[in-house]
N, C-alpha and C. Protein backbone atom coordinates (compact mmCIF):
# COMPACT_ATOMS: atom_id res chain seq x y z
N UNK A 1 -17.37 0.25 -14.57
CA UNK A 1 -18.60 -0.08 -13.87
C UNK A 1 -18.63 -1.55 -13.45
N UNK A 2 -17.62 -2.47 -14.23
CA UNK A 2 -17.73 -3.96 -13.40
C UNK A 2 -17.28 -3.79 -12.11
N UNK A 3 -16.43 -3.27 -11.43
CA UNK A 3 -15.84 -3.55 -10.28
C UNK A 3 -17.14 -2.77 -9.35
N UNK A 4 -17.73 -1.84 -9.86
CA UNK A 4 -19.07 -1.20 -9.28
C UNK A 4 -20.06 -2.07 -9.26
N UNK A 5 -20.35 -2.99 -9.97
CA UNK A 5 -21.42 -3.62 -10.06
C UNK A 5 -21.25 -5.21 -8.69
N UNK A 6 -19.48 -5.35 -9.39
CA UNK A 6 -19.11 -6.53 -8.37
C UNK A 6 -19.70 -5.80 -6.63
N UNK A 7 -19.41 -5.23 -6.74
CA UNK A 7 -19.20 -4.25 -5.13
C UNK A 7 -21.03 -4.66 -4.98
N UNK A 8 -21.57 -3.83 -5.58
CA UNK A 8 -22.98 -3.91 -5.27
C UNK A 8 -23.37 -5.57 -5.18
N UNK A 9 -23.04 -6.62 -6.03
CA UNK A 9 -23.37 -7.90 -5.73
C UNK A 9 -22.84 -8.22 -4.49
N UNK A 10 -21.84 -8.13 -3.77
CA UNK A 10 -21.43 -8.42 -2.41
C UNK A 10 -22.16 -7.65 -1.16
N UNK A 11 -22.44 -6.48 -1.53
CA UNK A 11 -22.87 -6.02 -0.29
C UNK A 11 -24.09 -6.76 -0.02
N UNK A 12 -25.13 -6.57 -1.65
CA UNK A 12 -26.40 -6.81 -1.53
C UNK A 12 -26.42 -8.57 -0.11
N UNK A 13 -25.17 -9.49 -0.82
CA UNK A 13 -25.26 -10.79 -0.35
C UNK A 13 -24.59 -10.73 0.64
N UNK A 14 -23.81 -9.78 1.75
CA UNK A 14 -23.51 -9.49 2.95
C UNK A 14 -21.98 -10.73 2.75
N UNK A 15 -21.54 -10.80 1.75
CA UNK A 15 -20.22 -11.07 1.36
C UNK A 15 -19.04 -10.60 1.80
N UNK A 16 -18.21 -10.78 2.79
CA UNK A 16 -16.91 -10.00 2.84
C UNK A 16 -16.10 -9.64 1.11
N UNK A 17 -15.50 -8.77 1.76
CA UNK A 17 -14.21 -8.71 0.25
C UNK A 17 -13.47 -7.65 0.70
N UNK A 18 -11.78 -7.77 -0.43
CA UNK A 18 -11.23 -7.14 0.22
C UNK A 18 -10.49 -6.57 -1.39
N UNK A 19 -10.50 -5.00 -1.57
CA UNK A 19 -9.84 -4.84 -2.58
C UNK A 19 -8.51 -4.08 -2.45
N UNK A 20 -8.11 -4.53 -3.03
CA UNK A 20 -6.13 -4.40 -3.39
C UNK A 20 -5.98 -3.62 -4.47
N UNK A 21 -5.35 -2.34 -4.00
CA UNK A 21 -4.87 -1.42 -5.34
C UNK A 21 -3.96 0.08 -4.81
N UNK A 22 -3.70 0.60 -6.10
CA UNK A 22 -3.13 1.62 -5.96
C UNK A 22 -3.53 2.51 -6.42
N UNK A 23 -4.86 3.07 -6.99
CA UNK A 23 -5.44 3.91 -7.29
C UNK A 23 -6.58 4.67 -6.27
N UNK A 24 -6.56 6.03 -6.38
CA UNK A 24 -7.98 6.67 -5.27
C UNK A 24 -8.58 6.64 -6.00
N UNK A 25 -9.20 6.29 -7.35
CA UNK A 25 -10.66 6.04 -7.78
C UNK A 25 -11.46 5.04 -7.08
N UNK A 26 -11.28 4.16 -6.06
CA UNK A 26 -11.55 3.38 -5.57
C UNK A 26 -12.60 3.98 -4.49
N UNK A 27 -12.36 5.98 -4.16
CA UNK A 27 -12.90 6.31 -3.48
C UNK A 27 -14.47 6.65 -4.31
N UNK A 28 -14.62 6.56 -5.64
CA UNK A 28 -15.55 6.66 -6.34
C UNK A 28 -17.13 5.44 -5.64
N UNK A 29 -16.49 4.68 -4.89
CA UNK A 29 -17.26 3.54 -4.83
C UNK A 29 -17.57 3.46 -3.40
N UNK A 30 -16.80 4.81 -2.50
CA UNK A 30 -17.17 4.80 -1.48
C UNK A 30 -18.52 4.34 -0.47
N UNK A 31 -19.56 4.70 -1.04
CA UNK A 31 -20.82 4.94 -0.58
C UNK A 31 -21.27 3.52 -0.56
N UNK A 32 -20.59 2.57 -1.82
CA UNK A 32 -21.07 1.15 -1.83
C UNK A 32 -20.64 0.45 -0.93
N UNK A 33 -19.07 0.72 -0.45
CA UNK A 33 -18.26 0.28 0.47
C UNK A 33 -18.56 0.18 1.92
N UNK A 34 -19.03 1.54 1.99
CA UNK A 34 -19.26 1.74 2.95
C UNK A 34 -21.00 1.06 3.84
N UNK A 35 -21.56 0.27 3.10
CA UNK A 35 -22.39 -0.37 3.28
C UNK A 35 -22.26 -2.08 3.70
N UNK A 36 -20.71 -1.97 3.34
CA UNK A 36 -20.39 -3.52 3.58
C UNK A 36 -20.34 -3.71 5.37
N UNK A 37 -20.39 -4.67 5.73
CA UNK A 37 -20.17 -5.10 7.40
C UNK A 37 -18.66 -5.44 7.13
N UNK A 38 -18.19 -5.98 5.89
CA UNK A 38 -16.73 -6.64 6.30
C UNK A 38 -16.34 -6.14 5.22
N UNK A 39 -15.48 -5.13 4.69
CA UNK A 39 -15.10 -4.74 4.11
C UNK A 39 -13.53 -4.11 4.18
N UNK A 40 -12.55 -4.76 3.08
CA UNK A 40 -11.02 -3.65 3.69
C UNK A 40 -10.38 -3.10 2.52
N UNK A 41 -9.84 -2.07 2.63
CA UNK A 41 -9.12 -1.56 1.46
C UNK A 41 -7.66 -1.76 1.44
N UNK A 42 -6.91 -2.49 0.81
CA UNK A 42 -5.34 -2.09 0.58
C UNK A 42 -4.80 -1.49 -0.31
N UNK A 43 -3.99 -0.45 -0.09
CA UNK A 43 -3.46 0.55 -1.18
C UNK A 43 -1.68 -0.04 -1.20
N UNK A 44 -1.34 -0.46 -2.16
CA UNK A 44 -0.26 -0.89 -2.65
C UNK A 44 0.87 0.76 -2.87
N UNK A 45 1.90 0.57 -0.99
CA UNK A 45 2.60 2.22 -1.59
C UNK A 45 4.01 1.59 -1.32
N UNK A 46 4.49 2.12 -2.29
CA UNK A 46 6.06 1.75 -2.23
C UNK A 46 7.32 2.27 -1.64
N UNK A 47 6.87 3.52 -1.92
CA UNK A 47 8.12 4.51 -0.99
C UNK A 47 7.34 6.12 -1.06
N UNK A 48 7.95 6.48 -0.33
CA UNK A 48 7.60 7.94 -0.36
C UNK A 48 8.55 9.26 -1.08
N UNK A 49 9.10 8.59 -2.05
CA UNK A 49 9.97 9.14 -3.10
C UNK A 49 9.81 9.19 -4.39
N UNK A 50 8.70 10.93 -4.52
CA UNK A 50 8.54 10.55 -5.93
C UNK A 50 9.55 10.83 -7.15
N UNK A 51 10.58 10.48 -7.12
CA UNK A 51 11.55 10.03 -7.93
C UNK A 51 11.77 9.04 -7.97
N UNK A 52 11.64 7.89 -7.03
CA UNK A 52 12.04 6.46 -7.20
C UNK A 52 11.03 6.23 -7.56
N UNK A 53 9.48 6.54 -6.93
CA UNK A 53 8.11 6.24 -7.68
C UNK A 53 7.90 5.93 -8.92
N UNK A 54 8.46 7.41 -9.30
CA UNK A 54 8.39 7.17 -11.29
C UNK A 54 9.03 6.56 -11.79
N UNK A 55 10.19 5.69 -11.15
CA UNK A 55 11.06 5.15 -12.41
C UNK A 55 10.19 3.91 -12.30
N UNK A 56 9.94 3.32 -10.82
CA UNK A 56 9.19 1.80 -10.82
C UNK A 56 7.78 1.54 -11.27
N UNK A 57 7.01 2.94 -11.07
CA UNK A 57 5.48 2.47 -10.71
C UNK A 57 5.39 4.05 -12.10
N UNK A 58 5.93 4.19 -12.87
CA UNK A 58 5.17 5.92 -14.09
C UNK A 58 4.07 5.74 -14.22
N UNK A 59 3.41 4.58 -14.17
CA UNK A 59 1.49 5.23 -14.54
C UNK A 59 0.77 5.10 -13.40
N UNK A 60 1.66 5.03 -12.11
CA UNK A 60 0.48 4.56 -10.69
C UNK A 60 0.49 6.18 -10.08
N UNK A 61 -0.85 6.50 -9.74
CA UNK A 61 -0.99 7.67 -9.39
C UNK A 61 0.31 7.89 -8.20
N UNK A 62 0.47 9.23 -7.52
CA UNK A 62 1.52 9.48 -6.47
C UNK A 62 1.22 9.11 -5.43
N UNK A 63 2.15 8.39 -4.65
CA UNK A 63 2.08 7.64 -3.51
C UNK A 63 1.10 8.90 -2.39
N UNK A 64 1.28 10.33 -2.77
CA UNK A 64 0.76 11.37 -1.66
C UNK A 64 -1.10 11.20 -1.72
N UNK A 65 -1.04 10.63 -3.05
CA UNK A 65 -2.99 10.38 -3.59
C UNK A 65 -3.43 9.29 -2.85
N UNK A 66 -2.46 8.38 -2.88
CA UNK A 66 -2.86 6.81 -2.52
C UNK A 66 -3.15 7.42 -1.19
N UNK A 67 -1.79 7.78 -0.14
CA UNK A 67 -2.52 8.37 1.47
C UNK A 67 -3.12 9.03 1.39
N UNK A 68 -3.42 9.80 0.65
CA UNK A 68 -4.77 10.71 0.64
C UNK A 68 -6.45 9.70 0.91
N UNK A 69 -6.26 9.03 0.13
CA UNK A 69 -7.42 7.82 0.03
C UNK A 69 -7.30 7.02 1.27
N UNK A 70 -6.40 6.73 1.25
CA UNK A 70 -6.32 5.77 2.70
C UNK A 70 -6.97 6.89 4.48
N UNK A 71 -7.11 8.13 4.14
CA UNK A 71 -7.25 8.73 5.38
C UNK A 71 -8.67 9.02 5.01
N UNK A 72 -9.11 9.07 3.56
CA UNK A 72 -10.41 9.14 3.82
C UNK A 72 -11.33 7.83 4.25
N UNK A 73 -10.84 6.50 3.46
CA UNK A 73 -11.13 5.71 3.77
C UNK A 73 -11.19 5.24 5.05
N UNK A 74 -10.20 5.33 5.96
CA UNK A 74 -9.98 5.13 7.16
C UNK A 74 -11.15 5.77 8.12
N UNK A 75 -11.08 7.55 7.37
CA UNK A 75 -12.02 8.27 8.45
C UNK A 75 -13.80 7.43 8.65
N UNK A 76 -14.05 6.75 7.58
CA UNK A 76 -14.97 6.70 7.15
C UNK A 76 -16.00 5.17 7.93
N UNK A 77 -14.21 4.76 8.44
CA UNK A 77 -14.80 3.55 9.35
C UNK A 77 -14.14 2.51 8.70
N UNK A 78 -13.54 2.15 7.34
CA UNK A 78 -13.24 1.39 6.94
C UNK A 78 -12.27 0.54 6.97
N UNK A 79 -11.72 -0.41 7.10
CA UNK A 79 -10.39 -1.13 7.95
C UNK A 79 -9.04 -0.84 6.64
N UNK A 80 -8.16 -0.10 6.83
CA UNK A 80 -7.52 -0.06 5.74
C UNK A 80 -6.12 -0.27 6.06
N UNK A 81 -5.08 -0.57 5.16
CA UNK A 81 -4.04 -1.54 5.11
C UNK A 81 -3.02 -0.99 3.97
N UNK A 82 -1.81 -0.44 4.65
CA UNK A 82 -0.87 -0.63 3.49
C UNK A 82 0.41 -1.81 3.20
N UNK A 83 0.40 -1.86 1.92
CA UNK A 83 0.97 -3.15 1.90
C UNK A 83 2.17 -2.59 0.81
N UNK A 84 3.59 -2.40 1.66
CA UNK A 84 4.62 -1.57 1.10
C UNK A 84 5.30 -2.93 0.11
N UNK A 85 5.22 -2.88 -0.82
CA UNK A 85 5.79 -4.05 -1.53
C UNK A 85 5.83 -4.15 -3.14
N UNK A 86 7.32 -3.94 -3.80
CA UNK A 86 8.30 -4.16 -2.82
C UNK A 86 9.12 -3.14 -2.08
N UNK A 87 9.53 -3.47 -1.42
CA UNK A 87 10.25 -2.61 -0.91
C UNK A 87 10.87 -1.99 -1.34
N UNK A 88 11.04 -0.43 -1.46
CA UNK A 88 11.83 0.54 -2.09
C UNK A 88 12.78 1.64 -1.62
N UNK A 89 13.94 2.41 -2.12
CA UNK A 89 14.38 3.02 -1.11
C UNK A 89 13.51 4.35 -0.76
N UNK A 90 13.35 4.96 -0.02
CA UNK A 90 12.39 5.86 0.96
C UNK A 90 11.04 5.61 1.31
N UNK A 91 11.42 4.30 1.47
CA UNK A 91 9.98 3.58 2.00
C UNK A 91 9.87 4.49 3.56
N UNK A 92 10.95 4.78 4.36
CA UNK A 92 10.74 5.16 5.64
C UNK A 92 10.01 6.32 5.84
N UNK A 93 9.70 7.43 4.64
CA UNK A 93 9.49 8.42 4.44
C UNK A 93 7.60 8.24 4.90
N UNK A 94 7.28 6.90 4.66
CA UNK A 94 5.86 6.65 4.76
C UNK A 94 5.51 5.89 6.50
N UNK A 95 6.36 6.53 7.46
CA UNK A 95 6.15 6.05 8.44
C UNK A 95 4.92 7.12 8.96
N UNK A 96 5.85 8.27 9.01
CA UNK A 96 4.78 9.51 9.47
C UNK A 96 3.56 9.81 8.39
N UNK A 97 3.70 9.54 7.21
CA UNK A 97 2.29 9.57 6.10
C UNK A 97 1.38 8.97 6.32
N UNK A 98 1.51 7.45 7.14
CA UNK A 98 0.67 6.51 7.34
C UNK A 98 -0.71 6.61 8.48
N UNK A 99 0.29 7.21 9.57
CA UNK A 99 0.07 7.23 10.95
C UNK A 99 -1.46 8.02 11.11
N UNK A 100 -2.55 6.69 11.60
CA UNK A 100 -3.79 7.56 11.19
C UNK A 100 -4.77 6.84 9.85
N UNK A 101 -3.22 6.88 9.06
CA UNK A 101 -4.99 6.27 8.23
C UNK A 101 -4.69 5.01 7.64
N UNK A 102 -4.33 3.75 8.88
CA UNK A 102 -3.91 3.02 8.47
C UNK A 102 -4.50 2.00 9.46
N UNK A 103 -4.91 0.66 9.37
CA UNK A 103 -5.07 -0.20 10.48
C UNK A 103 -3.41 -1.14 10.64
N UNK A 104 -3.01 -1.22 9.27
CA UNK A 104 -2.02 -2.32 9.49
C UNK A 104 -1.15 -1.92 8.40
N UNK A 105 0.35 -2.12 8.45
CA UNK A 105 1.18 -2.14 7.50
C UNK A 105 1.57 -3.65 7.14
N UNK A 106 1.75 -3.98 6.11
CA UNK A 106 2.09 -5.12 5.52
C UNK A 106 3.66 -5.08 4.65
N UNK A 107 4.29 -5.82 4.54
CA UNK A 107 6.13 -5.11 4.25
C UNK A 107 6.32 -6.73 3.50
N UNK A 108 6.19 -6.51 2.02
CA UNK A 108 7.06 -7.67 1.48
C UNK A 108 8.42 -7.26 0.79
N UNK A 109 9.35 -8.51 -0.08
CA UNK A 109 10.49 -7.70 -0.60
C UNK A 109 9.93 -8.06 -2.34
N UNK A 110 10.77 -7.69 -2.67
CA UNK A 110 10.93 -8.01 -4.00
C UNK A 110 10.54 -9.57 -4.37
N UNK A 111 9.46 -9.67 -5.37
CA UNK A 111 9.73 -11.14 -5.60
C UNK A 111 9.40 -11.47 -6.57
N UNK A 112 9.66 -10.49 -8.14
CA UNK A 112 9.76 -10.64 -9.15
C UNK A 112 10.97 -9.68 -9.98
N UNK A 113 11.34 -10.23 -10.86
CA UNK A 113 12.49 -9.27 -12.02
C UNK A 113 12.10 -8.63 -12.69
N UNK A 114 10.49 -8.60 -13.31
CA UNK A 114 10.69 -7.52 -14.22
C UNK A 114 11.25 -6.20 -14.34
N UNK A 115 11.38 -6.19 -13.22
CA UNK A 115 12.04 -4.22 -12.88
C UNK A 115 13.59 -4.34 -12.81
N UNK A 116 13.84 -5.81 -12.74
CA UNK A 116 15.27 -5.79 -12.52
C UNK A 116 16.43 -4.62 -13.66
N UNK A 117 15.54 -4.15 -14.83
CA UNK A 117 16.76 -3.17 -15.58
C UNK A 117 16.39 -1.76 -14.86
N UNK A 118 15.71 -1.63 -14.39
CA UNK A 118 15.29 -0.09 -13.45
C UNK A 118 16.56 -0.56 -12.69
N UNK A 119 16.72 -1.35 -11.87
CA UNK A 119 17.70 -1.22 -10.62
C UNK A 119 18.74 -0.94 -11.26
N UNK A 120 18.90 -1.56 -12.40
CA UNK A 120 20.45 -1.50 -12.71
C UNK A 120 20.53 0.37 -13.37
N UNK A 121 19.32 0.34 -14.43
CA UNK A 121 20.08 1.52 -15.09
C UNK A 121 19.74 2.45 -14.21
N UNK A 122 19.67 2.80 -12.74
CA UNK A 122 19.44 3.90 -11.92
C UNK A 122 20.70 3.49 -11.13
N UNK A 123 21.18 2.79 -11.24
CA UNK A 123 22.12 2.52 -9.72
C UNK A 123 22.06 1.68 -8.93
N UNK A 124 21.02 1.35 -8.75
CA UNK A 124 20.33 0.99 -7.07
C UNK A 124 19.65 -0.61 -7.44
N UNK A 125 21.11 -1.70 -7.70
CA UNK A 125 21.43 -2.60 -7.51
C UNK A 125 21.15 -3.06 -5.82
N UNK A 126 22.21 -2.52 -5.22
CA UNK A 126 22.31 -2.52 -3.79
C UNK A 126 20.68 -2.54 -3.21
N UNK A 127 19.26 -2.51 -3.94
CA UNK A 127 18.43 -2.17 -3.17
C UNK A 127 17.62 -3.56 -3.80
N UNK A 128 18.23 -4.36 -4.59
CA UNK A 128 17.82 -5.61 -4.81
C UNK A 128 18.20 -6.93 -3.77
N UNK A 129 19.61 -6.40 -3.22
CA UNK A 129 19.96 -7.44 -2.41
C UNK A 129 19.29 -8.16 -0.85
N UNK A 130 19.72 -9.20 -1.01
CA UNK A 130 18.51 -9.40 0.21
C UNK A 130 18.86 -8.85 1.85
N UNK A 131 20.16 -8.40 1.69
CA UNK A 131 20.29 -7.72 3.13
C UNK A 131 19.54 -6.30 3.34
N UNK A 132 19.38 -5.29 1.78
CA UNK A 132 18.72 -4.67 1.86
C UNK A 132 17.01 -4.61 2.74
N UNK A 133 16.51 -5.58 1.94
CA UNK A 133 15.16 -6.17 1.93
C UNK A 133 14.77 -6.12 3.84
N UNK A 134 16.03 -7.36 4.34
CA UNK A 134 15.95 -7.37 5.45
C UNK A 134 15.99 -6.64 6.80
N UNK A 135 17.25 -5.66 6.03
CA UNK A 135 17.43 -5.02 7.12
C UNK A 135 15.98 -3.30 7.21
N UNK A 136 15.70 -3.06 5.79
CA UNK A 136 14.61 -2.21 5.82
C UNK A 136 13.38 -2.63 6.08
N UNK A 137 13.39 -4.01 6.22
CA UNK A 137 11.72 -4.65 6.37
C UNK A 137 12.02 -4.53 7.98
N UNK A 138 13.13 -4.46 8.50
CA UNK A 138 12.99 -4.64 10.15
C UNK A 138 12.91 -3.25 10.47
N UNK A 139 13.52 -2.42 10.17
CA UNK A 139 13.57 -0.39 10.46
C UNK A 139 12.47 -0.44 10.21
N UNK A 140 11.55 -0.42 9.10
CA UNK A 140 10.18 -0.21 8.69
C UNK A 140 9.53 -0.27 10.08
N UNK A 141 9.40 -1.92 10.64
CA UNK A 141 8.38 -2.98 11.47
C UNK A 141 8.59 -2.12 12.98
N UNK A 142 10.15 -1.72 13.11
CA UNK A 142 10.36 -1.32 14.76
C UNK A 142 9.90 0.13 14.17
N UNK A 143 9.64 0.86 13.52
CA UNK A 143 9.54 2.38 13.36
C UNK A 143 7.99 2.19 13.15
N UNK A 144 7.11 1.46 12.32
CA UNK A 144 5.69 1.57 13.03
C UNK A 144 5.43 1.13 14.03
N UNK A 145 6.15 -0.16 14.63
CA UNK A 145 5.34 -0.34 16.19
C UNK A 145 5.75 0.73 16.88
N UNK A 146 6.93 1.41 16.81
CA UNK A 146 7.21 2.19 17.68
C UNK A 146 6.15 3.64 17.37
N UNK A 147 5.15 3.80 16.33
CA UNK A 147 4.14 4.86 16.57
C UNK A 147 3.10 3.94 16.58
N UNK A 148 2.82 3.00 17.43
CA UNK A 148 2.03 2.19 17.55
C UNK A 148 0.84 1.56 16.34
N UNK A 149 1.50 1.37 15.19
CA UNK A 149 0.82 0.97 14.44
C UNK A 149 1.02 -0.49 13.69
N UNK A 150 0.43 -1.49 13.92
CA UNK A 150 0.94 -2.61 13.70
C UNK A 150 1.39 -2.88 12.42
N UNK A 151 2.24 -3.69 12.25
CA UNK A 151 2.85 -4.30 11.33
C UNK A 151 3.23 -5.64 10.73
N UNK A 152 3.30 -5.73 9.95
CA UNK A 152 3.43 -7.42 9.54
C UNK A 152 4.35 -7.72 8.17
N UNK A 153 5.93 -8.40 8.62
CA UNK A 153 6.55 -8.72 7.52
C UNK A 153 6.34 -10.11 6.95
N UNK A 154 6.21 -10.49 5.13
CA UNK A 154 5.46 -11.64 5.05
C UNK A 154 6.41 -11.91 4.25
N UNK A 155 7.89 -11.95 4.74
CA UNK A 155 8.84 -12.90 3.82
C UNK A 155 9.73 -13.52 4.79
């Protein structure tokens, strides 16, 4: 109920805000949200592979829930934003998932280690390196503009 209560102190004071997450309980708060004038949602999705999902993210609901939320949110009027980061392999899988309930994609790489023993004990070293990073943050950027949905890489 704090993040409910925060919500209600902003609208009441015609406050922008912008919340960042990876959970659809967020749609619980809809009705408050939806009262804001400036209001945006970002859903933090990583790939569209729920096998790589679980090894990085096991307690974040499934990336298919998060777009689920994002299309209601979206329908609803609300400016919403995915922010693929970090980058993972079958991130591309979320080109066509997006399309619709998205205002903007956001594409960072990796820019912490804690996960660094996931890469190793799965294999997928190769998806730490920075040519990786680069060359999928650019496929990503030309594969949403090319379904006209903007994009923005921030490394």
């Amino acid at each position: 109920m704090i993040t409910r209560t925060c919500l209600e102190i902003l609208v009441k004071n015609g406050w922008p805000f912008t919340i960042q997450t990876k959970s659809p309980l967020v749609l619980r708060d809809l009705e408050i949200i939806k009262r804001s004038k400036d209001a945006e949602v970002y859903f933090t999705i990583t790939t569209d592979d729920e096998k790589i999902r679980k090894i990085f993210e096991p307690g974040a609901p499934p990336s298919s829930r998060r777009i689920e939320a994002l299309e209601k949110l979206h329908s609803e009027g609300i400016r919403t934003f995915a922010m693929i980061a970090p980058i993972l392999p079958g991130a591309e899988g979320l080109i066509n998932g997006l399309q619709g309930k998205v205002d903007q994609v956001i594409i960072d790489r990796l820019n912490y280690h804690y996960a660094d023993w996931a890469y190793k004990k799965y294999g997928l070293e190769w998806a730490m390196e920075d040519s990786f990073f680069r060359n999928k943050a650019d496929e990503l950027k030309a594969a949403f503009e090319k379904e006209g949905l903007p994009c923005q890489i921030v490394f």
